[in-house]
Protein backbone atom coordinates (compact mmCIF):
# COMPACT_ATOMS: atom_id res chain seq x y z
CA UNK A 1 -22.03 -21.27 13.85
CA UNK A 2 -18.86 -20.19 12.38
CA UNK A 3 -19.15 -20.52 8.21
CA UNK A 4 -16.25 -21.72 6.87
CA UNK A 5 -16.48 -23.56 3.66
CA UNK A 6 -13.48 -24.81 2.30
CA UNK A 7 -12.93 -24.24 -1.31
CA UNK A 8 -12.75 -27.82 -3.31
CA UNK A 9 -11.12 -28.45 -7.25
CA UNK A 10 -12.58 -31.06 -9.72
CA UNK A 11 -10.05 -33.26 -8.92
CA UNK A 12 -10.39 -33.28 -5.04
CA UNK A 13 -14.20 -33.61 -5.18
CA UNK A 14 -14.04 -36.80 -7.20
CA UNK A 15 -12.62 -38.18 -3.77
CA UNK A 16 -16.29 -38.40 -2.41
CA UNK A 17 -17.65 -40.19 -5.23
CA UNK A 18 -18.68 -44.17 -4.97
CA UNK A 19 -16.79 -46.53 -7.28
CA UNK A 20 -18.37 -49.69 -6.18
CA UNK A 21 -21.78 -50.64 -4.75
CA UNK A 22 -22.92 -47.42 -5.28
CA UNK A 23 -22.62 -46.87 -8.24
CA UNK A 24 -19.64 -45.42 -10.42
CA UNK A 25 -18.84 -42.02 -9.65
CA UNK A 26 -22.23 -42.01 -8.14
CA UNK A 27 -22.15 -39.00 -4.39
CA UNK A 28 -22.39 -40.29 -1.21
CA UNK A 29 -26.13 -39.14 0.37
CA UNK A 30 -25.62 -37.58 3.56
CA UNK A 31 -28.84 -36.39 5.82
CA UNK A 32 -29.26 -33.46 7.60
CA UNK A 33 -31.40 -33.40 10.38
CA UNK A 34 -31.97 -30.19 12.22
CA UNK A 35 -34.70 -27.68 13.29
CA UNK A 36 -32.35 -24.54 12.46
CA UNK A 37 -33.09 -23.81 8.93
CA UNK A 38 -30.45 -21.92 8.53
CA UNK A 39 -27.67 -24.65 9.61
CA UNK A 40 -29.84 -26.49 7.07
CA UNK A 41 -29.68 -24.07 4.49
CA UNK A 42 -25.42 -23.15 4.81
CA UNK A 43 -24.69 -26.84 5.67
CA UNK A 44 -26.19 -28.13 2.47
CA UNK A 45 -24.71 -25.65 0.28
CA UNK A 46 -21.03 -26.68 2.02
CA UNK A 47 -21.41 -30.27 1.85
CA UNK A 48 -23.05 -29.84 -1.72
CA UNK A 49 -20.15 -27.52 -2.74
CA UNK A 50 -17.82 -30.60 -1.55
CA UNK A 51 -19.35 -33.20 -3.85
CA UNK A 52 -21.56 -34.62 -1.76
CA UNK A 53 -25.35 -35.67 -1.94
CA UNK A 54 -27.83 -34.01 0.89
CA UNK A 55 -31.21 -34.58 1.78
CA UNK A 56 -31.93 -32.26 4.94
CA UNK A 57 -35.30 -32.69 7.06
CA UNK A 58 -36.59 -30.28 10.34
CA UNK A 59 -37.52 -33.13 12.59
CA UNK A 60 -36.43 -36.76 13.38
CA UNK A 61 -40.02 -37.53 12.22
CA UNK A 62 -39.64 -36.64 8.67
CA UNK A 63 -36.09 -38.03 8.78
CA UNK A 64 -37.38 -41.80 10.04
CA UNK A 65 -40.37 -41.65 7.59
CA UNK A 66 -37.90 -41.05 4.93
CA UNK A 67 -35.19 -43.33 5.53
CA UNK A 68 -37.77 -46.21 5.84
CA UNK A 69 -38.09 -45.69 2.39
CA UNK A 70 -34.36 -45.57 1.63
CA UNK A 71 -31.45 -45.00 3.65
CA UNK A 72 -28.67 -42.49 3.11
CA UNK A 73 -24.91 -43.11 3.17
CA UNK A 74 -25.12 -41.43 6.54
CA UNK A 75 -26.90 -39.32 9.08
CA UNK A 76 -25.87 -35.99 10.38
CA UNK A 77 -28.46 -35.36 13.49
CA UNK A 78 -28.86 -32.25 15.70
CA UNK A 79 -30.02 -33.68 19.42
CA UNK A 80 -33.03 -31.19 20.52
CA UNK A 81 -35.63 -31.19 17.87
CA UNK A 82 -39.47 -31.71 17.60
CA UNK A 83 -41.74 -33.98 16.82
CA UNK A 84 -38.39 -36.75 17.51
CA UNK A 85 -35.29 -35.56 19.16
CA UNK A 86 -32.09 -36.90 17.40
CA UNK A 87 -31.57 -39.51 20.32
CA UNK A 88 -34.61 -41.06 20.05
CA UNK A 89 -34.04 -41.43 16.12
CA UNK A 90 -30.81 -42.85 16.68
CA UNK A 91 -32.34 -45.59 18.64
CA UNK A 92 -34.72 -46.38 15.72
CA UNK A 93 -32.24 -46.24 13.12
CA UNK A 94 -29.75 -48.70 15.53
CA UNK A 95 -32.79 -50.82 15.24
CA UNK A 96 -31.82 -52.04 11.47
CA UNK A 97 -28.72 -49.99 10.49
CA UNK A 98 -25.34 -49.78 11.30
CA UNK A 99 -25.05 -46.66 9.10
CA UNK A 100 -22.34 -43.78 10.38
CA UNK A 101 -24.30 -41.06 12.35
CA UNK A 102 -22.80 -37.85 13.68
CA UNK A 103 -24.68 -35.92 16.17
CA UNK A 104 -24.55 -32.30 16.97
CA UNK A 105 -25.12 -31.71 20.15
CA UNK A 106 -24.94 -28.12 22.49
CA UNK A 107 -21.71 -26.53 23.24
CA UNK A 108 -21.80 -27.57 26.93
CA UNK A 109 -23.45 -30.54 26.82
CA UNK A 110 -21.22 -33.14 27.83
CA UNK A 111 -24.38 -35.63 28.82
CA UNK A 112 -25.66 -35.70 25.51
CA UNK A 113 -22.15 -36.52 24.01
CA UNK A 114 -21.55 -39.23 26.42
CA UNK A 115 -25.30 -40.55 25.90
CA UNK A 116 -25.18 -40.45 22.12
CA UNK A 117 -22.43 -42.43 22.02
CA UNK A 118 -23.27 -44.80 24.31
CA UNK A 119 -26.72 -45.18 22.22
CA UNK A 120 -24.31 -45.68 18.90
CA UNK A 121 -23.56 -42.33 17.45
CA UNK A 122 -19.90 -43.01 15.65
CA UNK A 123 -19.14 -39.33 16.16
CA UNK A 124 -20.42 -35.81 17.24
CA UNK A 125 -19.53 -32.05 16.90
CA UNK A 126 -20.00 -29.12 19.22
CA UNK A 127 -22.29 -26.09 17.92
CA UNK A 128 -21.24 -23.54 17.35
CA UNK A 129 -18.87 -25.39 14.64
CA UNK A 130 -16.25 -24.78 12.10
CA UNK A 131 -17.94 -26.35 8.71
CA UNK A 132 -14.44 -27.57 7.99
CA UNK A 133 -14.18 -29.44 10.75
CA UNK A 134 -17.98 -31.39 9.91
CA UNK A 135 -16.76 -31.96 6.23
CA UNK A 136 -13.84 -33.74 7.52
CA UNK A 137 -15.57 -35.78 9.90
CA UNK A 138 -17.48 -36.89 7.58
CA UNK A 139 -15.06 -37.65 5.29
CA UNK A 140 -13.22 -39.63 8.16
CA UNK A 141 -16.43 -41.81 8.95
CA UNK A 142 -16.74 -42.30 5.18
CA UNK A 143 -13.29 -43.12 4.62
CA UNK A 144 -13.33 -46.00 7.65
CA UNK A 145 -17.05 -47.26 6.22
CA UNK A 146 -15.51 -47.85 3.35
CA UNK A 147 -12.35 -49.39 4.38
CA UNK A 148 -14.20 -52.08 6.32
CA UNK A 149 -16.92 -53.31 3.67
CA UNK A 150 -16.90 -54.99 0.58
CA UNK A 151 -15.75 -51.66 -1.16
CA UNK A 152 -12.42 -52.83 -0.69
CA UNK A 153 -10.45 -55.41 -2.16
CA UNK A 154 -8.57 -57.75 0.96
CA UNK A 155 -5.31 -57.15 0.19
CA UNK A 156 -4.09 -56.27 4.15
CA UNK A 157 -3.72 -58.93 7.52
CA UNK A 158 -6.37 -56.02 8.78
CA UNK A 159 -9.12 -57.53 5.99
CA UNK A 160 -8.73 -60.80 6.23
CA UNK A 161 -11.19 -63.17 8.22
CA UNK A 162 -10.27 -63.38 12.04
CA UNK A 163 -11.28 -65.62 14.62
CA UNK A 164 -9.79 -65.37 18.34
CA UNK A 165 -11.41 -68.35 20.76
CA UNK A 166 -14.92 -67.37 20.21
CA UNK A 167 -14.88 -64.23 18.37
CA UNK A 168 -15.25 -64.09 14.57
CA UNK A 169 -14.90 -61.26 12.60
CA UNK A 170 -15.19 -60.65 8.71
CA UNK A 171 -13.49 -57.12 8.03
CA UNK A 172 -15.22 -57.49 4.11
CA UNK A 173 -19.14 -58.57 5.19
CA UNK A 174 -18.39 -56.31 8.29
CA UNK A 175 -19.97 -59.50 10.23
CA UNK A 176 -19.01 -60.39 13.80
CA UNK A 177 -19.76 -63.26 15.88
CA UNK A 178 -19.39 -64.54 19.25
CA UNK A 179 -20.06 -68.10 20.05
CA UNK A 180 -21.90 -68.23 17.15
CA UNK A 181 -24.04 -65.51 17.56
CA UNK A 182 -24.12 -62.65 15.23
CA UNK A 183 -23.70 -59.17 17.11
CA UNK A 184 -24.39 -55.93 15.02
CA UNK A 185 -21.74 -53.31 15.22
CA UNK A 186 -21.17 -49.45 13.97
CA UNK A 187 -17.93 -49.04 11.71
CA UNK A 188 -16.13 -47.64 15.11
CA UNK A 189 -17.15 -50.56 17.24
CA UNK A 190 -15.81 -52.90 14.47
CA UNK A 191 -12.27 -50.85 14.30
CA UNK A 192 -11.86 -51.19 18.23
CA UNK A 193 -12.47 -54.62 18.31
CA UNK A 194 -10.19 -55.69 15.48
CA UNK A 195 -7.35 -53.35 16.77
CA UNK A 196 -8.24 -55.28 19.92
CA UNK A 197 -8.13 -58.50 19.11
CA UNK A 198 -5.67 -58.41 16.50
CA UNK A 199 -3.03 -59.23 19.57
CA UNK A 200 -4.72 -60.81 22.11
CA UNK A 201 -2.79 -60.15 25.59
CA UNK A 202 -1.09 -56.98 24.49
CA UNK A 203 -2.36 -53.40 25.99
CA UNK A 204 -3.44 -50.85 23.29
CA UNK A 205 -3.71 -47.32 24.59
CA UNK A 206 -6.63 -44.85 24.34
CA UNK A 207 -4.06 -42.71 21.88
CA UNK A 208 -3.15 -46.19 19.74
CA UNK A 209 -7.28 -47.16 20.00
CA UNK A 210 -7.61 -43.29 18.28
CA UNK A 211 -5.50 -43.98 15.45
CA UNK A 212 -7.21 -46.82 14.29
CA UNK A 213 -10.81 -45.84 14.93
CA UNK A 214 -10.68 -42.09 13.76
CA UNK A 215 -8.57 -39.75 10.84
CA UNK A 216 -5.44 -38.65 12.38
CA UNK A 217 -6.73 -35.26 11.24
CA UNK A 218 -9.69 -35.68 13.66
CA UNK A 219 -9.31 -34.87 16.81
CA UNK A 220 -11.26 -37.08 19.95
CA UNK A 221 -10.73 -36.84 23.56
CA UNK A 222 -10.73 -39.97 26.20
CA UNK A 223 -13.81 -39.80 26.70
CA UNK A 224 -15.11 -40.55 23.46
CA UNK A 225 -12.88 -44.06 23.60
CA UNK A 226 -14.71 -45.25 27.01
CA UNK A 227 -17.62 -44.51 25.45
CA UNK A 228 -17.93 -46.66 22.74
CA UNK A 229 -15.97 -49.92 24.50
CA UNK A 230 -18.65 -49.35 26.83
CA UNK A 231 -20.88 -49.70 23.85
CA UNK A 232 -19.32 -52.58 22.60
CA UNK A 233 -19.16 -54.52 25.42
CA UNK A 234 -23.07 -54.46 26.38
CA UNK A 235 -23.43 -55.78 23.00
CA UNK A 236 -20.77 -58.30 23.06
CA UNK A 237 -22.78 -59.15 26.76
CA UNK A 238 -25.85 -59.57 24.81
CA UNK A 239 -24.74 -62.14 22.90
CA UNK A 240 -23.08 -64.12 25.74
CA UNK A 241 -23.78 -62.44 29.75
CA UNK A 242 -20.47 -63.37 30.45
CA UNK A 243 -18.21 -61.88 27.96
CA UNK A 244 -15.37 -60.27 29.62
CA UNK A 245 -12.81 -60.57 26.44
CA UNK A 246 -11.34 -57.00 26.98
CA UNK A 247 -10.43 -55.77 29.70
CA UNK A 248 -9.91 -51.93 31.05
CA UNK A 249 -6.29 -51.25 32.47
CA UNK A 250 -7.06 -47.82 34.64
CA UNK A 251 -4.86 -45.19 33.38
CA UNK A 252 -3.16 -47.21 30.22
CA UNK A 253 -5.77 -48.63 28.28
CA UNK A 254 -7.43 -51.66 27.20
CA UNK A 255 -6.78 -55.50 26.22
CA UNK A 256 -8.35 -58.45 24.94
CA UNK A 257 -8.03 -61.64 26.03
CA UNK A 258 -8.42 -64.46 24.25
CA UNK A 259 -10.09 -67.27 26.29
């Protein structure tokens, strides 16, 4: 794992600090879950070093039994562990939280990528990794969880209440709705659908769908994209079997249509 830890001022770290519902000037918590002590050990003292907050636990095990207790701000997990692997945490944790999770998954592992975001991961980084490149990730996810709760003052069309034919979404409660029907969704999901349904009828491509969902300083591939409108349409199905509000447009994009 390469170790690059960016240097930080007083000023810049005081970017990472909670204003609101946290607390003032209170650190965001981020968890670290990982069998490799010493990613453990040289990830801490990085994302401690940046301002932040870290609890860090060997197993998924530990991890669950603690955040039943309390949750963190969010969840950094590594995929293969014992006791419980990362995926099967994830699916406990998408059980009750919507929290942002970033997994860390094996240099050529494409399935687990693809699977952990299909299960709800928001994000995930290849090992070996530049620590840079996880501080700003996180930062990114942060930055987005915070732009689309009750953090922020609605002051933009893109916080405002929004209803399209049966869809209802609430940018400040970070509540959606479909016919009624509340459907839980991770701070990405959310992003895609509002950039979606924001202009219903009019195609917004996987490049345009990565601006709004991610930092333009973070890179994602196509694949990434599918992934989690994939995601977001089995939940949208589970809250009415025959959703079929956005539509895939091979080799352009996607589109929502309002019914």
């Amino acid at each position: 794992m390469g170790i690059d830890s960016p240097g930080q001022n007083s000023d810049e770290r005081l970017k990472n600090t909670k204003t609101s519902r946290f607390g003032a000037n209170q650190m965001s918590k981020i968890a670290l879950v990982d069998d490799d002590r010493n990613i453990l050990t040289s990830v801490s003292m990085t994302l401690e070093a940046e301002g932040f907050e870290v609890e860090t636990y060997n197993d998924g095990q530990a991890a669950l039994d603690a955040f039943n207790k309390k949750l963190p701000d969010m969840a950094v997990l590594d995929i293969k562990m014992p006791r419980m692997d990362g995926m099967d945490l994830l699916q406990r944790l998408r059980q009750k939280t919507q929290m942002p999770v970033i997994f860390l998954t094996s240099k050529d592992d494409e399935i687990d990528e693809v699977l952990g975001l299909r299960m709800g991961a928001d994000d995930y980084v290849k090992k070996p990794f530049s620590q840079r490149l996880l501080v700003e990730r996180i930062r990114a996810l942060l930055r987005r969880q915070e732009a689309i709760s009750g953090d922020v003052v609605a002051t933009t069309t893109e916080n405002k209440m929004m209803e399209r034919g049966n869809l209802r979404m609430d940018p400040l409660r970070h509540s959606v709705s479909w016919k009624g029907q509340d459907v839980s969704l991770t701070v990405t999901e959310f992003l895609l659908l509002q950039a979606l349904a924001q202009r219903p009828g009019f195609v917004k491509s996987r490049d345009q769908l990565m601006d709004v969902a991610y930092d333009d300083q973070v890179y994602v591939d196509d694949r990434t994209i599918d992934s989690h409108i994939k995601r977001l349409r089995k939940k949208m199905r589970s809250a009415d079997t025959e959703f079929a509000a956005i539509e895939t447009l091979y080799g352009i994009g996607y589109r929502y249509n309002e019914e």
